[in-house]
Every structure is written in structure tokens, then in C-alpha cells.
PDB file of N, CA and C in Angstrom:
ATOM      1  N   UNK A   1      30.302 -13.169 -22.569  1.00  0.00           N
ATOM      2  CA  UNK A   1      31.147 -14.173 -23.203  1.00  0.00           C
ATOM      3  C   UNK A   1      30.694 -14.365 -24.648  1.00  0.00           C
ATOM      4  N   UNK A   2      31.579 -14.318 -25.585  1.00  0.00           N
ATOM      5  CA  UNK A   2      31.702 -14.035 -26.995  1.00  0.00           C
ATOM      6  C   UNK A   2      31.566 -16.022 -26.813  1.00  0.00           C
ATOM      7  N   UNK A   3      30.192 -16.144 -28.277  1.00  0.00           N
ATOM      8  CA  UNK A   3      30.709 -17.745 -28.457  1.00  0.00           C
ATOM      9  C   UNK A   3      30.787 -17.932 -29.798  1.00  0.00           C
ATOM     10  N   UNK A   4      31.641 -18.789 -30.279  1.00  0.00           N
ATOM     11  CA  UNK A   4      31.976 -19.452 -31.552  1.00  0.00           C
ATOM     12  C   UNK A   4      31.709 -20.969 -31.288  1.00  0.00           C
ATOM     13  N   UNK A   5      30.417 -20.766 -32.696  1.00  0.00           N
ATOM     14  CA  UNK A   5      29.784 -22.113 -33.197  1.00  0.00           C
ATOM     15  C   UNK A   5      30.863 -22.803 -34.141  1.00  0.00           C
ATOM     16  N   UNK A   6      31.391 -23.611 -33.950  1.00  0.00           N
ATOM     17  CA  UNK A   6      31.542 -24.974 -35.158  1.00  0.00           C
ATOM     18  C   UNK A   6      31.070 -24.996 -36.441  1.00  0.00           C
ATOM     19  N   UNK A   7      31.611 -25.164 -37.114  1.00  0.00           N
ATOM     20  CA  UNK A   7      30.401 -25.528 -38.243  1.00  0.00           C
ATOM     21  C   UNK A   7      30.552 -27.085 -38.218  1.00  0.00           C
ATOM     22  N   UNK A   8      29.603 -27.570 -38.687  1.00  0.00           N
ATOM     23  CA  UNK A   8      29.407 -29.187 -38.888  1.00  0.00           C
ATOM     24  C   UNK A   8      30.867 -29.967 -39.176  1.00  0.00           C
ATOM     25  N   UNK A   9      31.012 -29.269 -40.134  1.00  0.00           N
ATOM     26  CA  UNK A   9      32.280 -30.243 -41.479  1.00  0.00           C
ATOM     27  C   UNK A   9      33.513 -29.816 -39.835  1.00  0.00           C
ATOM     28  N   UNK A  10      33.676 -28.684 -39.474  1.00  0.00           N
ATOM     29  CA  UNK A  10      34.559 -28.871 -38.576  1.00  0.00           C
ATOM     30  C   UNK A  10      35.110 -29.599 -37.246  1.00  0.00           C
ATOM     31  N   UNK A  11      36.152 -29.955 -37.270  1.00  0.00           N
ATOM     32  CA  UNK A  11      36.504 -30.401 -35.406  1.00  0.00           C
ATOM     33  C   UNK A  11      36.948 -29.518 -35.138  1.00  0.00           C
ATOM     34  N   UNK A  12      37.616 -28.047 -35.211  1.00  0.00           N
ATOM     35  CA  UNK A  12      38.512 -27.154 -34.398  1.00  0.00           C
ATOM     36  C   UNK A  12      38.659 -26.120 -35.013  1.00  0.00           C
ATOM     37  N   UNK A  13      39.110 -24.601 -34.618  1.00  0.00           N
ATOM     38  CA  UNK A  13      39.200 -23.640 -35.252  1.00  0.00           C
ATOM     39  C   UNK A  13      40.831 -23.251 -34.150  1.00  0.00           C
ATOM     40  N   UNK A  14      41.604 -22.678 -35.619  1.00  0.00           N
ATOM     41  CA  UNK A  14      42.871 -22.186 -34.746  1.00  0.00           C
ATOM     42  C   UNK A  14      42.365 -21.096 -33.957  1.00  0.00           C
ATOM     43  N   UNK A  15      43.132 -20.898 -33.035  1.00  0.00           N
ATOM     44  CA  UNK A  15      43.857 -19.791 -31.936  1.00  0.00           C
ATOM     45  C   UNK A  15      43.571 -18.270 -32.841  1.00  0.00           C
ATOM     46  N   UNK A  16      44.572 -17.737 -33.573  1.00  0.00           N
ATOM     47  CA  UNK A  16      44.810 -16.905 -34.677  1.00  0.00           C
ATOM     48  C   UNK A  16      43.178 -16.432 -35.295  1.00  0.00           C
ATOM     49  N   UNK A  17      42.742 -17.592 -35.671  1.00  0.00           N
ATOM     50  CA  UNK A  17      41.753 -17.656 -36.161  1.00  0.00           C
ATOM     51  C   UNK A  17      40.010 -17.323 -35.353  1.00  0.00           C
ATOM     52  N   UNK A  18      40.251 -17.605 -34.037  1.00  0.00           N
ATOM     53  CA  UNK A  18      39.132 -17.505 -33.362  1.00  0.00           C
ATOM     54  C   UNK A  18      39.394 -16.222 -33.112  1.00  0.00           C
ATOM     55  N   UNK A  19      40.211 -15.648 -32.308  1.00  0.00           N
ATOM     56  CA  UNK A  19      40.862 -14.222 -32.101  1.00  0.00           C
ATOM     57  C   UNK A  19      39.602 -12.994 -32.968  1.00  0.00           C
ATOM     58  N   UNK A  20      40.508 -13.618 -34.499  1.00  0.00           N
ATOM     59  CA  UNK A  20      39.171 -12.559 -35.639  1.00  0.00           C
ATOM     60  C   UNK A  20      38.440 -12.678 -35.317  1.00  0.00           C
ATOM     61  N   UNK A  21      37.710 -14.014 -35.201  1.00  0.00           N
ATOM     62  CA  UNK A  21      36.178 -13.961 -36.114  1.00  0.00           C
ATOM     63  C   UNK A  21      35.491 -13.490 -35.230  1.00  0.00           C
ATOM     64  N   UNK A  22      36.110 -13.029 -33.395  1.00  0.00           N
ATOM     65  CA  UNK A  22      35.507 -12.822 -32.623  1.00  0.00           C
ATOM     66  C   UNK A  22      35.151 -11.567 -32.464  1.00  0.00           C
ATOM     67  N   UNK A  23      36.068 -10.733 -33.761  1.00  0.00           N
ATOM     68  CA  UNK A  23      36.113  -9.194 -33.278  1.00  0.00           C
ATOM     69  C   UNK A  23      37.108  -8.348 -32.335  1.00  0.00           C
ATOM     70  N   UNK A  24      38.312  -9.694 -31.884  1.00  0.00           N
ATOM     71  CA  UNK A  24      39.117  -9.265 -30.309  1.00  0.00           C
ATOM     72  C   UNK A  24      40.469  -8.593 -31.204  1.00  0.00           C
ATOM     73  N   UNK A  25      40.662  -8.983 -32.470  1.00  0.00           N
ATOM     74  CA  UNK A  25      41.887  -8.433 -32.979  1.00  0.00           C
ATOM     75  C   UNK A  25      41.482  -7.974 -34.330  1.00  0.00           C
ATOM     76  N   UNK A  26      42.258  -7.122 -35.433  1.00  0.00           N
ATOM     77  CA  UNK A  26      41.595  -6.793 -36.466  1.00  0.00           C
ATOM     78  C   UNK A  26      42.246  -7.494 -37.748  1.00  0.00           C
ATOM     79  N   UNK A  27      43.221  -8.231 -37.246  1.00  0.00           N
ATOM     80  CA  UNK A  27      43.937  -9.063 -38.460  1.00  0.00           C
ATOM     81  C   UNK A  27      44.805  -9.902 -37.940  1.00  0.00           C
ATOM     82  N   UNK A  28      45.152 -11.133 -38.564  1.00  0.00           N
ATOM     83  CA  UNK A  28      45.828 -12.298 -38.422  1.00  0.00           C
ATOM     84  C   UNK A  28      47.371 -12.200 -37.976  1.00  0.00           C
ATOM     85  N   UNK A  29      47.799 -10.390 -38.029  1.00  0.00           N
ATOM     86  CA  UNK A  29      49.278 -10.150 -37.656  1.00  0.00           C
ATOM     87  C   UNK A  29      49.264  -9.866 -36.150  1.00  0.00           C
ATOM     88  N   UNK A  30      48.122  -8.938 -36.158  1.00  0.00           N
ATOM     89  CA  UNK A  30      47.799  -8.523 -34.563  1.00  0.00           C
ATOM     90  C   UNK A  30      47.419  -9.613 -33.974  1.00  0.00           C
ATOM     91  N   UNK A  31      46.855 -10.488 -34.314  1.00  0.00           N
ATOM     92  CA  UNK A  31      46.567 -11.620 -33.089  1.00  0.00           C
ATOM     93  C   UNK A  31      47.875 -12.808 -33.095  1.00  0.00           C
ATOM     94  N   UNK A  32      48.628 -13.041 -34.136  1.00  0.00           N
ATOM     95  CA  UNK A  32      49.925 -13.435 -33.922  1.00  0.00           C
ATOM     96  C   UNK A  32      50.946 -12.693 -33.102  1.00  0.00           C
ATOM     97  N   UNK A  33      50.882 -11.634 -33.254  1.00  0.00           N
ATOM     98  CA  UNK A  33      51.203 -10.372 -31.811  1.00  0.00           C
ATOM     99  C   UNK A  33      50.888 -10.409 -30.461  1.00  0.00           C
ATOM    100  N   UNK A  34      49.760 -10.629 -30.167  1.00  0.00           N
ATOM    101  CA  UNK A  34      49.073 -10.710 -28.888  1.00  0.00           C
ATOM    102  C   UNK A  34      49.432 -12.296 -28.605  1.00  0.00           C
ATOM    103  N   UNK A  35      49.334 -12.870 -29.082  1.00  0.00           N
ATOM    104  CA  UNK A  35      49.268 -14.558 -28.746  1.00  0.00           C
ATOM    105  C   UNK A  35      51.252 -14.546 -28.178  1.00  0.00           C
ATOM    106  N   UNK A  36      52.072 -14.482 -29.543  1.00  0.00           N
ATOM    107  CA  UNK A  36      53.448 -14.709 -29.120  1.00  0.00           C
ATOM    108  C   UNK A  36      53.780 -13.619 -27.621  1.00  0.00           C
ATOM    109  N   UNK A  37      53.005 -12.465 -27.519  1.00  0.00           N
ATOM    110  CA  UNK A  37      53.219 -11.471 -26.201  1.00  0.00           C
ATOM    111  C   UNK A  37      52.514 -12.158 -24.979  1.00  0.00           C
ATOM    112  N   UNK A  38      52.110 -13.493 -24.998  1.00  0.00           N
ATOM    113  CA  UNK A  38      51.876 -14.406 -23.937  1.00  0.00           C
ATOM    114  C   UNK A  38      50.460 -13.447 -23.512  1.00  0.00           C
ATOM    115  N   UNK A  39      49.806 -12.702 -24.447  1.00  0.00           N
ATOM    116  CA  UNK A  39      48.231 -12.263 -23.505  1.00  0.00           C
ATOM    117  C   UNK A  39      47.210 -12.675 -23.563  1.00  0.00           C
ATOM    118  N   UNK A  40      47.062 -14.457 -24.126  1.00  0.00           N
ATOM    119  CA  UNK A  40      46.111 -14.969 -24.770  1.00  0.00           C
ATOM    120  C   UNK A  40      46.237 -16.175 -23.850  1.00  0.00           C
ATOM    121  N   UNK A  41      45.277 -16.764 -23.101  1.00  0.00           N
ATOM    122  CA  UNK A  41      45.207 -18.057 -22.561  1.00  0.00           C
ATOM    123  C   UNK A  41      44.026 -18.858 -22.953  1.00  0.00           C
ATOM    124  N   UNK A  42      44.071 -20.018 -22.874  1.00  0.00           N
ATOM    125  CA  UNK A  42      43.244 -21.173 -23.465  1.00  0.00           C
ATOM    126  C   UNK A  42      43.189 -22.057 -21.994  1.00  0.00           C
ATOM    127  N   UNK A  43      41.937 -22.154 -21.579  1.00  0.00           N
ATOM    128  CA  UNK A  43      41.422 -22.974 -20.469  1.00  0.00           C
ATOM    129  C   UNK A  43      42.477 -22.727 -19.281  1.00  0.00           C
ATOM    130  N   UNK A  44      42.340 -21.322 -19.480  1.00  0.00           N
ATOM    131  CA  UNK A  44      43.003 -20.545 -17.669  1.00  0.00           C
ATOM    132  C   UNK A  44      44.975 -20.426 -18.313  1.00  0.00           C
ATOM    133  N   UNK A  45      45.140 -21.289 -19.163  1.00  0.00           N
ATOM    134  CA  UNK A  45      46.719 -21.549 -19.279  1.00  0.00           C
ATOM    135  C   UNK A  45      47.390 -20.706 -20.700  1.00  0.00           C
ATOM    136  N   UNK A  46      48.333 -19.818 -20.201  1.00  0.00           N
ATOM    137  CA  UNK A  46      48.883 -19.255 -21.291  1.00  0.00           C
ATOM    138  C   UNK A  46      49.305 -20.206 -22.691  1.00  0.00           C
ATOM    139  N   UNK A  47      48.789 -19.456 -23.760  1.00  0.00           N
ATOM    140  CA  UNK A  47      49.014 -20.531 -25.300  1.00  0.00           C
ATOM    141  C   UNK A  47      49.923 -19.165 -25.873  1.00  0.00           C
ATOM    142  N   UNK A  48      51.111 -19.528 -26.439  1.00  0.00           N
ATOM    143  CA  UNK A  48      51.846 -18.738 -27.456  1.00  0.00           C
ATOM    144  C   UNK A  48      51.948 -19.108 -28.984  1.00  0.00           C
ATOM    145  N   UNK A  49      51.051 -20.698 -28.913  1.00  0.00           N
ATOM    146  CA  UNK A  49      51.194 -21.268 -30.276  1.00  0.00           C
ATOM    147  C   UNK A  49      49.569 -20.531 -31.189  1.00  0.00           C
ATOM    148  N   UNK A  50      49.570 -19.691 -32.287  1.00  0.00           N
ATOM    149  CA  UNK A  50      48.686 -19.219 -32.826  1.00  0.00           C
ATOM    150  C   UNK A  50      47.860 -20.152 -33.840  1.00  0.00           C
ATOM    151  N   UNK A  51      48.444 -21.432 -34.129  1.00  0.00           N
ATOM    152  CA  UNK A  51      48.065 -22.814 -34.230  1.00  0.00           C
ATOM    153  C   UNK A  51      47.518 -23.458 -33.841  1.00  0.00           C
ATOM    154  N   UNK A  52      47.183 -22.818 -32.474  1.00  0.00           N
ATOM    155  CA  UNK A  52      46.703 -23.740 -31.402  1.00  0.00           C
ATOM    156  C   UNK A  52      45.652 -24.081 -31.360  1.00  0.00           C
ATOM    157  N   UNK A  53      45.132 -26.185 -31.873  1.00  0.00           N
ATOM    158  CA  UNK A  53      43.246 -25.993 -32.596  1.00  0.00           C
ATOM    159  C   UNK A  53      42.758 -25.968 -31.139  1.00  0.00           C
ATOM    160  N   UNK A  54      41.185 -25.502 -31.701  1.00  0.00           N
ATOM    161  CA  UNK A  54      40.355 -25.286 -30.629  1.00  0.00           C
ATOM    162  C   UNK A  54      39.261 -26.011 -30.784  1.00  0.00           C
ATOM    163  N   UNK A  55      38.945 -27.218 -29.666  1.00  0.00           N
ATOM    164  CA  UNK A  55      37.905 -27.784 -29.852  1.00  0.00           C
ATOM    165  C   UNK A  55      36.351 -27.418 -28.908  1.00  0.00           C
ATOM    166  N   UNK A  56      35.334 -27.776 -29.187  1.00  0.00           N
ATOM    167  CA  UNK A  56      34.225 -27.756 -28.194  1.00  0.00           C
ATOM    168  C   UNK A  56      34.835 -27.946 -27.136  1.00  0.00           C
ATOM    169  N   UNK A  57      34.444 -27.130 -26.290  1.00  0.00           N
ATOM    170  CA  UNK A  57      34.604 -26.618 -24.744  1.00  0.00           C
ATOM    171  C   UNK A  57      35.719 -25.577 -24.403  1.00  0.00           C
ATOM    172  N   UNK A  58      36.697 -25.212 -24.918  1.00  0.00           N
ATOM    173  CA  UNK A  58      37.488 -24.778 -24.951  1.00  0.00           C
ATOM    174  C   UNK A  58      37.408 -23.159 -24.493  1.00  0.00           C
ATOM    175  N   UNK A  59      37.737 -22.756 -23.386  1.00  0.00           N
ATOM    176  CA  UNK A  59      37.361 -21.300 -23.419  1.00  0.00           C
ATOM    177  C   UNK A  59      38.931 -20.387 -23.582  1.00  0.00           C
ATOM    178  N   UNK A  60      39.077 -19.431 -24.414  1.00  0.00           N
ATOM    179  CA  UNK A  60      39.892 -18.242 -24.711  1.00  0.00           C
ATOM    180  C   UNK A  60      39.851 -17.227 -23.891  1.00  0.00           C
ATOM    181  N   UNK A  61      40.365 -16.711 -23.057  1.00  0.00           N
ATOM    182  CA  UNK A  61      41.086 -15.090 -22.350  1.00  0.00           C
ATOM    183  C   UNK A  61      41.476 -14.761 -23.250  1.00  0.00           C
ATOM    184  N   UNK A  62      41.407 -13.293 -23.653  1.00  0.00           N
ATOM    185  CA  UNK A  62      42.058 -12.014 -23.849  1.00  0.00           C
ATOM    186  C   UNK A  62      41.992 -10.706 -23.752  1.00  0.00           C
ATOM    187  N   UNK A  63      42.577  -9.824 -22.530  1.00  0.00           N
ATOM    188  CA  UNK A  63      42.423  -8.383 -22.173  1.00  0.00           C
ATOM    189  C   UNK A  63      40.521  -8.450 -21.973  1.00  0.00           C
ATOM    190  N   UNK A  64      40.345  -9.570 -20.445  1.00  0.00           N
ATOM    191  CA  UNK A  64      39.024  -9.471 -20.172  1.00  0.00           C
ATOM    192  C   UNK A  64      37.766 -10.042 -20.412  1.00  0.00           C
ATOM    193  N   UNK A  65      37.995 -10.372 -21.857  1.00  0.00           N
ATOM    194  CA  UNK A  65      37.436 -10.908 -22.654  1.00  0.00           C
ATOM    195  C   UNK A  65      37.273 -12.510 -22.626  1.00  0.00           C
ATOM    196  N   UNK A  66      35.875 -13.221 -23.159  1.00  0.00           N
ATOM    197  CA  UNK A  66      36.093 -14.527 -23.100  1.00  0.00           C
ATOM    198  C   UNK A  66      35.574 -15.390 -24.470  1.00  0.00           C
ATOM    199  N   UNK A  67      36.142 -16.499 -24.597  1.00  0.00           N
ATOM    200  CA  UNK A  67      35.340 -16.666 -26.166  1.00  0.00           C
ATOM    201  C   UNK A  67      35.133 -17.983 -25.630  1.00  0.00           C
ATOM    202  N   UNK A  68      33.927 -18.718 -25.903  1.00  0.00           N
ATOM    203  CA  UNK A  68      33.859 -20.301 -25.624  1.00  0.00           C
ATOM    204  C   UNK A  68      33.638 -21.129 -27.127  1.00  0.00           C
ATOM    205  N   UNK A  69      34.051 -22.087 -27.271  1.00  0.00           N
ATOM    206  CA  UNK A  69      34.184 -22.723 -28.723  1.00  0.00           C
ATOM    207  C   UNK A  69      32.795 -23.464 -28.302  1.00  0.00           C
ATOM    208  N   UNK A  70      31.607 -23.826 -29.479  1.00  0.00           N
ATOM    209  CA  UNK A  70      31.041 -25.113 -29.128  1.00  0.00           C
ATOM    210  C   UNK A  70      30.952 -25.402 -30.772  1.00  0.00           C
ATOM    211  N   UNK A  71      29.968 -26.813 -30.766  1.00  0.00           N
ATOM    212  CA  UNK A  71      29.866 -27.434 -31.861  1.00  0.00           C
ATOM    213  C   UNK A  71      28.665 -27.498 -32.182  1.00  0.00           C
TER     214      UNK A  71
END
């Protein structure tokens, strides 16, 4: 399980955005791709919004993969 730290100044990191920084997509078009193709879920439940903030605790699916947000 892939994890993404917070930074301080933050409460949330988008959808779109965690995707990258995790390494799971290679740009902000492809993971707007994968997300609207319904293959991206957020705490077990399909998310199509690439907007979608992500706070501490929050865990991401995609193709296997898992990302957990903390702070």
C-alpha cells in the first residue's frame, strides 16, 4: 500500500492529483480517464469526480493497487 503524507498547510489532496503523485497514472489526462471510466474507488465506493478531496484516512483502489491518505 502506496501512502500519501499531507503536508501541514494541507486538509486534502484531489483524486486526479493523488493518482500522480503516487506513480498509478503518468499525467493529469490519464487519471481523468481512469477516474471518469469508473476504475478508481475511494473507501471501497466508485468516485468518477477527479475533484474528489481526499482527507486523512481515506483509502484509493486502482487496478489492485492501494493508496492511503494520512496527515
Amino acid at each position: 500500500m502506496e501512502t500519501i503524507k499531507l503536508r501541514e498547510t494541507d486538509e486534502f489532496i484531489k483524486l486526479g492529483q493523488a493518482l500522480k503523485f503516487a506513480g498509478l497514472v503518468e499525467s493529469g489526462v490519464m487519471a481523468k480517464d481512469v477516474i471518469q471510466d469508473g476504475m478508481v474507488s475511494v473507501n471501497g465506493e466508485i468516485d468518477t469526480r477527479r475533484g474528489r478531496k481526499l482527507y486523512a484516512g481515506d483509502i484509493v483502489q486502482f487496478e489492485g493497487q492501494e493508496i492511503k491518505i494520512e496527515k
